[in-house]
C-alpha atoms as a PDB file:
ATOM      1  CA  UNK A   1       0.000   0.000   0.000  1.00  0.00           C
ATOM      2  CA  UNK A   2       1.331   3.685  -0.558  1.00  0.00           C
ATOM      3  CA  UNK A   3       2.463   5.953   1.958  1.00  0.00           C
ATOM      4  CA  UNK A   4      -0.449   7.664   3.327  1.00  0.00           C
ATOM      5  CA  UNK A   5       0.849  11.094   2.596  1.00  0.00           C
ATOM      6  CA  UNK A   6       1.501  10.456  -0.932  1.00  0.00           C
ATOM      7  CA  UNK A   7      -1.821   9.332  -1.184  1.00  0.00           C
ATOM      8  CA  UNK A   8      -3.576  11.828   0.405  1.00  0.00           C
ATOM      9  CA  UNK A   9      -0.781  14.162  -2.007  1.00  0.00           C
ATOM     10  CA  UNK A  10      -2.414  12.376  -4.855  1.00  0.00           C
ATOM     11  CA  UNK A  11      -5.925  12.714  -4.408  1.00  0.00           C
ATOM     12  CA  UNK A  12      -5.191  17.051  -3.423  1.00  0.00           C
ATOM     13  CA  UNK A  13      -6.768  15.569   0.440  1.00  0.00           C
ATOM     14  CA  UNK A  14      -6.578  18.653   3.261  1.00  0.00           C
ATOM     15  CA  UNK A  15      -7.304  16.770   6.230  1.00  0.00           C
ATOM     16  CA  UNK A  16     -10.084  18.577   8.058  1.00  0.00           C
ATOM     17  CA  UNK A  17      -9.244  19.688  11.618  1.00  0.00           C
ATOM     18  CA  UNK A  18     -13.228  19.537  12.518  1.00  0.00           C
ATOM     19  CA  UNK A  19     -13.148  15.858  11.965  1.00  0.00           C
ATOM     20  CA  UNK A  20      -9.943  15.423  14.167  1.00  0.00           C
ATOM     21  CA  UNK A  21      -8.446  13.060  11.408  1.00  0.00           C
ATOM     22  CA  UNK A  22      -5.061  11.731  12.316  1.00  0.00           C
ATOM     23  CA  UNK A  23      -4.263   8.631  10.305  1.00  0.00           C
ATOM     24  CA  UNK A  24      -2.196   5.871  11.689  1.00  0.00           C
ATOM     25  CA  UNK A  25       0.802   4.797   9.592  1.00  0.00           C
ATOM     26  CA  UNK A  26       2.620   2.709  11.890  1.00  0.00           C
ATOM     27  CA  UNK A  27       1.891  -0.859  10.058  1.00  0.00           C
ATOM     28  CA  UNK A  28       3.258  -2.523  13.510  1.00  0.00           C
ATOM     29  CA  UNK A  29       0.461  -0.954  15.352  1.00  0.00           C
ATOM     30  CA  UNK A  30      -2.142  -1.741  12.950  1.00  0.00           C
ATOM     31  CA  UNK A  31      -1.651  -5.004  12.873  1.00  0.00           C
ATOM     32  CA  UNK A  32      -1.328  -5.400  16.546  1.00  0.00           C
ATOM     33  CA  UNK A  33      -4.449  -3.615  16.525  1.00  0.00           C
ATOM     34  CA  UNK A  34      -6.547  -6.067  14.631  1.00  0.00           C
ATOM     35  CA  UNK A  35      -4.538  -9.057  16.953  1.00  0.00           C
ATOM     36  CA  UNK A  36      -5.922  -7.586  19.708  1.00  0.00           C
ATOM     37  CA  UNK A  37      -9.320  -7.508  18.180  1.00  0.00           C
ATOM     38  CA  UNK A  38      -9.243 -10.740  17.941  1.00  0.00           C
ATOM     39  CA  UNK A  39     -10.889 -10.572  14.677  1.00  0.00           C
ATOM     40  CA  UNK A  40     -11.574 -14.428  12.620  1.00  0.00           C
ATOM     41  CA  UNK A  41     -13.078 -15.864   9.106  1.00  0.00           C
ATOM     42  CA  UNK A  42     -16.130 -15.936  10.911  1.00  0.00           C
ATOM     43  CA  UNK A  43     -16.884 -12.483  12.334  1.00  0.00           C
ATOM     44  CA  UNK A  44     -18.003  -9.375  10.813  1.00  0.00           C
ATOM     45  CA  UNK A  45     -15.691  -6.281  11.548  1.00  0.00           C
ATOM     46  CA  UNK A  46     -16.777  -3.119  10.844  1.00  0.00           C
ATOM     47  CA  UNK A  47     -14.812  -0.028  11.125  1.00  0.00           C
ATOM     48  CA  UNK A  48     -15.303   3.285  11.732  1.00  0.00           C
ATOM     49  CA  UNK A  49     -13.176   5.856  10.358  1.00  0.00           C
ATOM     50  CA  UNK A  50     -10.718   4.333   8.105  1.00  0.00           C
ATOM     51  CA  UNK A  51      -9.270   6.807   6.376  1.00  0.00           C
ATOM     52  CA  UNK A  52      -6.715   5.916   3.758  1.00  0.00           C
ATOM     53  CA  UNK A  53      -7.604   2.196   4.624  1.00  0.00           C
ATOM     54  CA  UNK A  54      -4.480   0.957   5.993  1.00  0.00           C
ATOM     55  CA  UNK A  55      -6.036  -0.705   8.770  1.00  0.00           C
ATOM     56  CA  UNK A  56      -8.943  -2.062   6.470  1.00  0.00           C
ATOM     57  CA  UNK A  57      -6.571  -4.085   4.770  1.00  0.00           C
ATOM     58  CA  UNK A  58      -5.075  -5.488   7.247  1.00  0.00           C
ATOM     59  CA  UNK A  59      -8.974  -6.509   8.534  1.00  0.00           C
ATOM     60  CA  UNK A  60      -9.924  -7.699   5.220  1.00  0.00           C
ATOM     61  CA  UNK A  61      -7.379 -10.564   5.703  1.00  0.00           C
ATOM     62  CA  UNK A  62      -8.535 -11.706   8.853  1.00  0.00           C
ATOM     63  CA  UNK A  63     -12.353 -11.088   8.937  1.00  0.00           C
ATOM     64  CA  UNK A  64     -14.781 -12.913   7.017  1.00  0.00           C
ATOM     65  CA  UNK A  65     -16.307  -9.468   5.612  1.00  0.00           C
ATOM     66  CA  UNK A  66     -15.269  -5.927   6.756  1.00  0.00           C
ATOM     67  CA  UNK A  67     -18.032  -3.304   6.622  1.00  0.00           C
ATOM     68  CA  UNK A  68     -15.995   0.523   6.754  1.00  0.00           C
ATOM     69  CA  UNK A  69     -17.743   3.676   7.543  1.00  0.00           C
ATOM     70  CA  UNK A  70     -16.039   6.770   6.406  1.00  0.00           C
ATOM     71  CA  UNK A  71     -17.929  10.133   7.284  1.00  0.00           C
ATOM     72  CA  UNK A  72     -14.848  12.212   4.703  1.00  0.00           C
ATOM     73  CA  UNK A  73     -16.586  11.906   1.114  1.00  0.00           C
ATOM     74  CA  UNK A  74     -13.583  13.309  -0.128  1.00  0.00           C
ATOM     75  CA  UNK A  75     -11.362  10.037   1.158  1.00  0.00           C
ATOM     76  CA  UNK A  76     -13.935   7.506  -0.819  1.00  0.00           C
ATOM     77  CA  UNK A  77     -11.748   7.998  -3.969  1.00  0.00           C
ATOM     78  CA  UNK A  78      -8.890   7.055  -2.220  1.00  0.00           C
ATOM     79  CA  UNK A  79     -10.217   3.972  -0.407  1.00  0.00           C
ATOM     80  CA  UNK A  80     -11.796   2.784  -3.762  1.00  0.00           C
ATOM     81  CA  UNK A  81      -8.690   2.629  -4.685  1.00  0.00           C
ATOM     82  CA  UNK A  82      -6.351   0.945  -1.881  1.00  0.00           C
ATOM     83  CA  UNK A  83      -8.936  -1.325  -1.181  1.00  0.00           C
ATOM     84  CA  UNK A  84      -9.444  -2.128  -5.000  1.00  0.00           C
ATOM     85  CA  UNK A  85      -8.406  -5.855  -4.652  1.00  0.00           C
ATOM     86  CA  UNK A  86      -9.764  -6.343  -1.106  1.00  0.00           C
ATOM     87  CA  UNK A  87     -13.377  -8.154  -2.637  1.00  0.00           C
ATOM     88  CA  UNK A  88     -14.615  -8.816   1.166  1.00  0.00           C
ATOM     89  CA  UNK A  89     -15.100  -4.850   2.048  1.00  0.00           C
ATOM     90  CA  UNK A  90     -17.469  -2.464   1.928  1.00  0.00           C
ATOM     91  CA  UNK A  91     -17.414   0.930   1.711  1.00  0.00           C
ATOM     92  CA  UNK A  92     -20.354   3.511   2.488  1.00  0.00           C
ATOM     93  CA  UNK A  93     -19.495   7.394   3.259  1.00  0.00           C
ATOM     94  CA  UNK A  94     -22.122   7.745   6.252  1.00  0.00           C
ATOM     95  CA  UNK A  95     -22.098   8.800   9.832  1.00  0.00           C
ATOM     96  CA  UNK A  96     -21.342   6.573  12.200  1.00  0.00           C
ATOM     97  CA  UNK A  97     -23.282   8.250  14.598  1.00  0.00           C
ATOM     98  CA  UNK A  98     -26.126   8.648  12.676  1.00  0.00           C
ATOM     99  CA  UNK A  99     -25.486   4.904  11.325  1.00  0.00           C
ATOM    100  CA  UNK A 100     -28.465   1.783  12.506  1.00  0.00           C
ATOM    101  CA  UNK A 101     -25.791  -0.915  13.011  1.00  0.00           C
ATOM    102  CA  UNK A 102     -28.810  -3.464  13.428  1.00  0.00           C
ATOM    103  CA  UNK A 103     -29.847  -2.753   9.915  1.00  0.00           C
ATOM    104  CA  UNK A 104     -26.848  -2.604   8.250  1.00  0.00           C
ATOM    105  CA  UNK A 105     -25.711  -6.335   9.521  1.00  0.00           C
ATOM    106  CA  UNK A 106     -28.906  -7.567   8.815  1.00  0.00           C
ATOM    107  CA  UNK A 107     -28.939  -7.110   5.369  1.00  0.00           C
ATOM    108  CA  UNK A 108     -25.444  -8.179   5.103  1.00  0.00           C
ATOM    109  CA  UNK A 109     -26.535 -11.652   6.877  1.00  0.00           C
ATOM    110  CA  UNK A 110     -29.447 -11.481   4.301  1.00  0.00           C
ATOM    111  CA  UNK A 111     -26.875 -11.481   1.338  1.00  0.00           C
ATOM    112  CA  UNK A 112     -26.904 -15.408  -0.252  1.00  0.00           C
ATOM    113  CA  UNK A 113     -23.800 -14.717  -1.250  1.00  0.00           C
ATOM    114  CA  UNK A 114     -21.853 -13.744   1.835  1.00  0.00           C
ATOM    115  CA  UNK A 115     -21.735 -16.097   4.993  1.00  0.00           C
ATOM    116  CA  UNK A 116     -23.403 -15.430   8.161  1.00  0.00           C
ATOM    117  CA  UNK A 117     -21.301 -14.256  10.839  1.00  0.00           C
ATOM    118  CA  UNK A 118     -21.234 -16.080  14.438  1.00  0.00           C
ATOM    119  CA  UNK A 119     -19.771 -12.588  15.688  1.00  0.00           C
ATOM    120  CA  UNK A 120     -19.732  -8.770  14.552  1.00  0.00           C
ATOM    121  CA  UNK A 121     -16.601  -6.814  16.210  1.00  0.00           C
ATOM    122  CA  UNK A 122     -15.767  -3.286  15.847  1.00  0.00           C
ATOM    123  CA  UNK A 123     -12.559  -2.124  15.380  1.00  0.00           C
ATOM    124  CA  UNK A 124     -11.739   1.755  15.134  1.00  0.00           C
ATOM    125  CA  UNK A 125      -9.067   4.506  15.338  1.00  0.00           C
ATOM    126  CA  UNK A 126     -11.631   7.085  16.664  1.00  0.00           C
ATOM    127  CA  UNK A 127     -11.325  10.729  16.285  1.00  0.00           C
ATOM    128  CA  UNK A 128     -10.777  12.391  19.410  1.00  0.00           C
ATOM    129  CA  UNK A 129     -13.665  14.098  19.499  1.00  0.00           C
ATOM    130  CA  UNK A 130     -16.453  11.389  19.322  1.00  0.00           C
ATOM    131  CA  UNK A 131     -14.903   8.969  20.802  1.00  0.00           C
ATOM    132  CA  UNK A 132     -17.161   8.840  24.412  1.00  0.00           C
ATOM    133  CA  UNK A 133     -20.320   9.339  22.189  1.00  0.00           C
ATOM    134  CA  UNK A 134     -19.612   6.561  19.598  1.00  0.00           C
ATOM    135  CA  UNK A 135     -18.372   4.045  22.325  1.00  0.00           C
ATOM    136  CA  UNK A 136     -21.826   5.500  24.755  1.00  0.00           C
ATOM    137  CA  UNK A 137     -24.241   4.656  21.047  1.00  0.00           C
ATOM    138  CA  UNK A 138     -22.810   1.146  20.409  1.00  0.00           C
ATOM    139  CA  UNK A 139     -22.939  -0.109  23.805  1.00  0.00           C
ATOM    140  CA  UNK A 140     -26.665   1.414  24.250  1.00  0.00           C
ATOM    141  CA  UNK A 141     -28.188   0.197  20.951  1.00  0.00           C
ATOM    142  CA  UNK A 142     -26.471  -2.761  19.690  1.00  0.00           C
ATOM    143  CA  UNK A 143     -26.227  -5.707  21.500  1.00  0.00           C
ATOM    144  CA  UNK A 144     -25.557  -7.602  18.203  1.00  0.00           C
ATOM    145  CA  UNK A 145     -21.909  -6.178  19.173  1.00  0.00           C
ATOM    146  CA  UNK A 146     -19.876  -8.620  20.414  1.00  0.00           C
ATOM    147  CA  UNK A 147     -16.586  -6.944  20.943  1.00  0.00           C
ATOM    148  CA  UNK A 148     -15.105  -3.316  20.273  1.00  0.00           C
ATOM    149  CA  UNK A 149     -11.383  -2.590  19.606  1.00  0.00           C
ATOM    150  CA  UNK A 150     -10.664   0.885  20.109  1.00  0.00           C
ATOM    151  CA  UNK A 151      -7.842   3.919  19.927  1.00  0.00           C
ATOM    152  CA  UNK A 152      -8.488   6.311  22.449  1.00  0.00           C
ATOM    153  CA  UNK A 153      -6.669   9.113  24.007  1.00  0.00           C
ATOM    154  CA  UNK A 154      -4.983   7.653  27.009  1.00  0.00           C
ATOM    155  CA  UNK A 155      -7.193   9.560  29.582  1.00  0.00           C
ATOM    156  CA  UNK A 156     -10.176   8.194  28.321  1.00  0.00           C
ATOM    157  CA  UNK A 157      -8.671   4.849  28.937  1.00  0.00           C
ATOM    158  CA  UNK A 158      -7.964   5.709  32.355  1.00  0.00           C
ATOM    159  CA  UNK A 159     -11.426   6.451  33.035  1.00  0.00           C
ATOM    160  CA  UNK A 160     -12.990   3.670  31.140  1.00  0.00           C
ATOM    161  CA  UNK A 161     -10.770   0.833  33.213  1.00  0.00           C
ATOM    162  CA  UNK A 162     -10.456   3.146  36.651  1.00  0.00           C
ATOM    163  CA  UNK A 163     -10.842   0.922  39.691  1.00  0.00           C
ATOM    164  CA  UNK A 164     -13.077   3.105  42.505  1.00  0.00           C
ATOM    165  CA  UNK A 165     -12.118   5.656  44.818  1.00  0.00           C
ATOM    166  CA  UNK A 166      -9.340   6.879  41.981  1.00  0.00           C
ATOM    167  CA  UNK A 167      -9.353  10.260  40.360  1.00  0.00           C
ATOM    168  CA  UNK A 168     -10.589   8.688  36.900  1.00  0.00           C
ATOM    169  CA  UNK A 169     -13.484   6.891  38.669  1.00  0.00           C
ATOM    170  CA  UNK A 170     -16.548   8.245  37.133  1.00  0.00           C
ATOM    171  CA  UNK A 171     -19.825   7.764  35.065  1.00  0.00           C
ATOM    172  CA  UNK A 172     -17.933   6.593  32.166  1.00  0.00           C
ATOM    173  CA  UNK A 173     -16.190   4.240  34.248  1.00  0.00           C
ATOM    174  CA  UNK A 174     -19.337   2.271  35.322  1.00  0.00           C
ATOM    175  CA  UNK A 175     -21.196   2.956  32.197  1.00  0.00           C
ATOM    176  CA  UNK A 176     -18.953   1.070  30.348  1.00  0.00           C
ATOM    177  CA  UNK A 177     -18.507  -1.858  33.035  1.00  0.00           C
ATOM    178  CA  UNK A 178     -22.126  -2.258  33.388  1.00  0.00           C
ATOM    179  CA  UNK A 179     -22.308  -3.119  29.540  1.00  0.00           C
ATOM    180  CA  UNK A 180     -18.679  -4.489  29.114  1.00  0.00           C
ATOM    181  CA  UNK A 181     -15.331  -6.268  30.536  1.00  0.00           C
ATOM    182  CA  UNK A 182     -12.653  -3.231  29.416  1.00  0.00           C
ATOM    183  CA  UNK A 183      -9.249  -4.113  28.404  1.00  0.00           C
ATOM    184  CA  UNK A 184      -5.890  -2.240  27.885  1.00  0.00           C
ATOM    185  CA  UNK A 185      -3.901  -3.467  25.131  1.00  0.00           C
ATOM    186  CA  UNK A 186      -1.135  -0.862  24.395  1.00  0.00           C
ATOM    187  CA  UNK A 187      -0.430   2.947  24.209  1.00  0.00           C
ATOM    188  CA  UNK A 188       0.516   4.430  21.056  1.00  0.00           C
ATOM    189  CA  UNK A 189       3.122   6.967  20.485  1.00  0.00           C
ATOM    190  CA  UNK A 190       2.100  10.464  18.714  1.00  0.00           C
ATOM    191  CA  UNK A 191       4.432   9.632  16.128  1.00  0.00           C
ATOM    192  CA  UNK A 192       2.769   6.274  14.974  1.00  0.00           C
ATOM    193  CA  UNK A 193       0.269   8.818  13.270  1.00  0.00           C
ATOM    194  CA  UNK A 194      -0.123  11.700  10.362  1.00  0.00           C
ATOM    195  CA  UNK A 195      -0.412  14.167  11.437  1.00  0.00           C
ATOM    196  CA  UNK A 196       1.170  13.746  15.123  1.00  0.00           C
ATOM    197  CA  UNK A 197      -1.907  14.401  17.627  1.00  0.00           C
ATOM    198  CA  UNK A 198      -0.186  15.548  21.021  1.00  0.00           C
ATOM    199  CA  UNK A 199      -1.581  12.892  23.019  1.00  0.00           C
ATOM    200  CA  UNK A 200      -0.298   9.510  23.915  1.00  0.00           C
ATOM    201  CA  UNK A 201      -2.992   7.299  22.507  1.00  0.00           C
ATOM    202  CA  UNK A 202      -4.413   3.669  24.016  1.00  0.00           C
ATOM    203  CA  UNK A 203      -5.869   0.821  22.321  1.00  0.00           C
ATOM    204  CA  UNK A 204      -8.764  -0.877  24.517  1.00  0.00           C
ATOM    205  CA  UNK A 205     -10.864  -3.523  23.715  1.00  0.00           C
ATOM    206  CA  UNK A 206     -14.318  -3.729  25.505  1.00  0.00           C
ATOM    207  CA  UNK A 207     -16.096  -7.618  25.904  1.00  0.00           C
ATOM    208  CA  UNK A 208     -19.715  -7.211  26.077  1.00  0.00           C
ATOM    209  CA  UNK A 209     -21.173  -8.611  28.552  1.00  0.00           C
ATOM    210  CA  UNK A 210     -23.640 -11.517  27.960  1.00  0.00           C
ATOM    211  CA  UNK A 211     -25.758  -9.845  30.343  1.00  0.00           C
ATOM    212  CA  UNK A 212     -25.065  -6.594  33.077  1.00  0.00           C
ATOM    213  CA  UNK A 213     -23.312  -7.772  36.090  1.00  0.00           C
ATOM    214  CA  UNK A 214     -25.856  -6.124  38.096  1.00  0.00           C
ATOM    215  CA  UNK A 215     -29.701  -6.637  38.360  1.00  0.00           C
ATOM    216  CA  UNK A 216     -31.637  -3.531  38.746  1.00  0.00           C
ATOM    217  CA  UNK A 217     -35.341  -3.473  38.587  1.00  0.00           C
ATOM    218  CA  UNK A 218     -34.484  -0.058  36.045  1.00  0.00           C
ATOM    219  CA  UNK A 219     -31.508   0.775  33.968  1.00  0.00           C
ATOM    220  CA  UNK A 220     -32.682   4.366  33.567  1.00  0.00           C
ATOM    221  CA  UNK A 221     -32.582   4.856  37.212  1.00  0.00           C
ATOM    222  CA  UNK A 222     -29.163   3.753  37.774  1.00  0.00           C
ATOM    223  CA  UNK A 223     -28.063   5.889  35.131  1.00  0.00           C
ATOM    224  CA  UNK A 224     -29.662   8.744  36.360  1.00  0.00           C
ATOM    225  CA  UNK A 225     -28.152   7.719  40.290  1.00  0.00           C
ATOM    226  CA  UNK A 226     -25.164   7.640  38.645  1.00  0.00           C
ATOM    227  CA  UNK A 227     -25.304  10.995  37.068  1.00  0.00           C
ATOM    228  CA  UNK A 228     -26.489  12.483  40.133  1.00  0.00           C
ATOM    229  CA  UNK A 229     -23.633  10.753  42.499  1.00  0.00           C
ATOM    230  CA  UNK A 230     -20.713  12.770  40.533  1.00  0.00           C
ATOM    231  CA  UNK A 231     -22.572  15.837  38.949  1.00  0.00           C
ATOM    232  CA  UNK A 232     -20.696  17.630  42.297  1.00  0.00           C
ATOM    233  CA  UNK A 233     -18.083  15.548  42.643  1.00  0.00           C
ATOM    234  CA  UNK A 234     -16.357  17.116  45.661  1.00  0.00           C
ATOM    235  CA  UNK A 235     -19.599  16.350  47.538  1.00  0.00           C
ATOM    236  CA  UNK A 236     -20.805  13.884  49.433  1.00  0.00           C
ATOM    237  CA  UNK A 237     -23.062  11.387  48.732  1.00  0.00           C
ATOM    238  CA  UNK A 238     -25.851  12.612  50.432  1.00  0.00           C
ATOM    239  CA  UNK A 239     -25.777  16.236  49.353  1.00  0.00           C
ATOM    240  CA  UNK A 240     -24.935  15.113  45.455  1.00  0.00           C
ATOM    241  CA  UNK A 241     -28.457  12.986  45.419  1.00  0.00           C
ATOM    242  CA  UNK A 242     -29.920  15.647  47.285  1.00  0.00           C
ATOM    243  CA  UNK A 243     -28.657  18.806  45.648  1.00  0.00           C
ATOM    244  CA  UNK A 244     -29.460  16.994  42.271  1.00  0.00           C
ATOM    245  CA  UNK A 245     -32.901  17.457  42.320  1.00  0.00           C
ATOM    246  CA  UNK A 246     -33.734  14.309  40.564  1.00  0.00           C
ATOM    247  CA  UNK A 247     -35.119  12.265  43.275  1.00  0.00           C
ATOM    248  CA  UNK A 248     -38.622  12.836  45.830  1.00  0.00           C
ATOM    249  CA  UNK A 249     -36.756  12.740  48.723  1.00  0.00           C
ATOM    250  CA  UNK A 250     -35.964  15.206  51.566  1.00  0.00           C
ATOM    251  CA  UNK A 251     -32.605  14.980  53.525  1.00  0.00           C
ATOM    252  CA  UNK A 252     -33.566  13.172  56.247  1.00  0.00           C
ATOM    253  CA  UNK A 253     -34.866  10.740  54.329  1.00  0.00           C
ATOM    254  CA  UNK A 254     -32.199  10.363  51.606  1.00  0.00           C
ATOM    255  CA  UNK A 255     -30.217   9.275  54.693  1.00  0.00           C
ATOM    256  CA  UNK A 256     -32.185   7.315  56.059  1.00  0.00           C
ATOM    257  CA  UNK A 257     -32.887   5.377  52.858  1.00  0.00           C
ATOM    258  CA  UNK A 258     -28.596   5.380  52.351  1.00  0.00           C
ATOM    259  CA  UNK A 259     -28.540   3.956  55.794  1.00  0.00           C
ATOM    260  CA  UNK A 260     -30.618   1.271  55.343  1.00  0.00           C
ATOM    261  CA  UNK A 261     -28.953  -0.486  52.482  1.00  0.00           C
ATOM    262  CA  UNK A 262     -25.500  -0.322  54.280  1.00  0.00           C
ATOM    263  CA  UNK A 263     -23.923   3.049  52.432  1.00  0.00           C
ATOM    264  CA  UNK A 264     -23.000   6.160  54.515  1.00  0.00           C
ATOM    265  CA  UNK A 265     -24.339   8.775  53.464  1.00  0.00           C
ATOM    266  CA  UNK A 266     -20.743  11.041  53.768  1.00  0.00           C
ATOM    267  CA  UNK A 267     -18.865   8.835  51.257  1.00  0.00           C
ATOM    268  CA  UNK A 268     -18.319   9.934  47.785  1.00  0.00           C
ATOM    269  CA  UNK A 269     -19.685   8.655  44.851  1.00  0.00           C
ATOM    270  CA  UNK A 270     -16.646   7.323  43.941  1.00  0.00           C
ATOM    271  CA  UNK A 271     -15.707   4.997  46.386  1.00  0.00           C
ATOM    272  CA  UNK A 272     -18.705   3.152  45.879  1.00  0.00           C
ATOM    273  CA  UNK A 273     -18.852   0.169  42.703  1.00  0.00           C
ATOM    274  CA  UNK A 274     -21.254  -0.493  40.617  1.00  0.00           C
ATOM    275  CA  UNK A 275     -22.877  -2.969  42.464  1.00  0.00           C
ATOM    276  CA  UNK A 276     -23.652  -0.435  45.729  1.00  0.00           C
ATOM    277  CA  UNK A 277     -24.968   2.171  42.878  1.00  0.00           C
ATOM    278  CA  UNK A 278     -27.372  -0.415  41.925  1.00  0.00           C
ATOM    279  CA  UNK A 279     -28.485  -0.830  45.095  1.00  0.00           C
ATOM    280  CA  UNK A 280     -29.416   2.647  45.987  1.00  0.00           C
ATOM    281  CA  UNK A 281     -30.963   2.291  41.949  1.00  0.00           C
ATOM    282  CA  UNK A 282     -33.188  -0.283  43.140  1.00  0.00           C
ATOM    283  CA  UNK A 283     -33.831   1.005  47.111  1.00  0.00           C
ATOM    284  CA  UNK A 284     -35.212   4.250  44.889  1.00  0.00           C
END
């Protein structure tokens, strides 16, 4: 495959700062990348954001089919023609976030001519930018996920794998957990990319789980516990919940109700796990 900057050189490609494109060009990496992934013959990988493709190919060898969503029109060209000879991708110029992943595998399982996959991973070197929204939207809506390979700024792989009572414990932290087992691979250097972001980078991959690890009579309400608990961080327990406005409870009996369930009501949100937030989920 060419050197991504000649390519881009070829096909007169600005990369657009609003999209936060930084394209990885370390081939090491990539294919450590799809390793980790452990993408087979038998799963579907889709990718999101790929660019010049350089990681595409490398999927298109191990996958069954690869499914790539590229939000650039302008980089279609070029990934029509890297990917000229790869006859298991596809290629559609949508937005990810805007994507139905349910639909789109579906009608690739209804194809005759391609084989039915026994797993669909996703494997991605997100921008910046969308990363917590993309990861938030396929973990919500699509179950039919099995796994999801990702490169993240490092912080946001702090947070994601963040044990509690540690400064990256937060909402993220136990969103993610309740819907997946998170996974540090490897960090990235800035220079494995083009142009050099000035972050260290982390690949993570995130197991779904076959169902949450926590039984709670509403997943709305533990969500919106959960928001409440670190919306002041610096507060207590107590006082977050109460000061949040969200729940039909005076003080005295916010405590009372913390109390009885086995949580003091002067801890932080962020010593407690995800099983004592769904307990206070479920005690509401």
């Amino acid at each position: 495959m060419k050197d991504t900057r000649k390519l881009l050189d070829q096909f007169g490609i600005r990369l657009t700062k609003r999209l936060g494109q930084n394209f990885l060009i370390d081939e090491d990496v990539v294919e450590h990348i799809v390793e980790g992934a452990g993408v087979s013959k038998d799963d579907l990988a889709i990718e999101i954001g790929p660019g010049a493709g350089s990681m595409t190919r490398v999927l298109s060898e191990y996958a069954g089919e690869v499914l790539a969503i590229e939000i650039d029109q302008k980089l279609i060209p070029v990934l029509e023609e890297t990917l000229a000879d790869c006859s298991n991708v596809s290629v559609i110029n949508e937005d990810a976030m805007k994507v139905d992943f349910k639909k789109l595998v579906e009608e690739i399982e209804r194809d005759e001519e391609i084989k039915e996959p026994t797993a669909v991973k996703v494997v991605a070197n997100l921008p910046y930018y969308i990363t917590t929204p993309i990861i938030m939207k396929l973990l919500e809506e699509h179950a039919i996920v099995t796994s999801m390979t990702f490169m993240v700024q490092k912080e946001v792989a702090d947070r994601m794998c963040a044990p509690p009572a540690c400064k990256d414990y937060g909402a993220l932290t136990l969103a993610v957990n309740y819907y997946a087992s998170p996974q540090r691979l490897f960090d990235v250097s800035p220079k494995s990319f083009f142009p050099q972001p000035d972050v260290t980078s982390t690949v993570i991959r995130l197991d779904r789980h076959a169902a949450p690890p926590v039984e709670v009579k509403s997943r709305e309400m533990l969500f919106k516990v959960i928001k409440a608990s670190f919306g002041q961080r610096r507060k207590t327990l107590h006082n977050a919940l109460c000061n949040s406005g969200a729940f039909n409870l005076d003080r005295a009996q916010m405590a009372e109700m913390l109390m009885s369930i086995g949580i003091d009501p002067g801890c932080r949100g962020e010593t407690l796990s995800l099983s004592e937030f769904a307990l206070i989920s479920n005690q509401f």
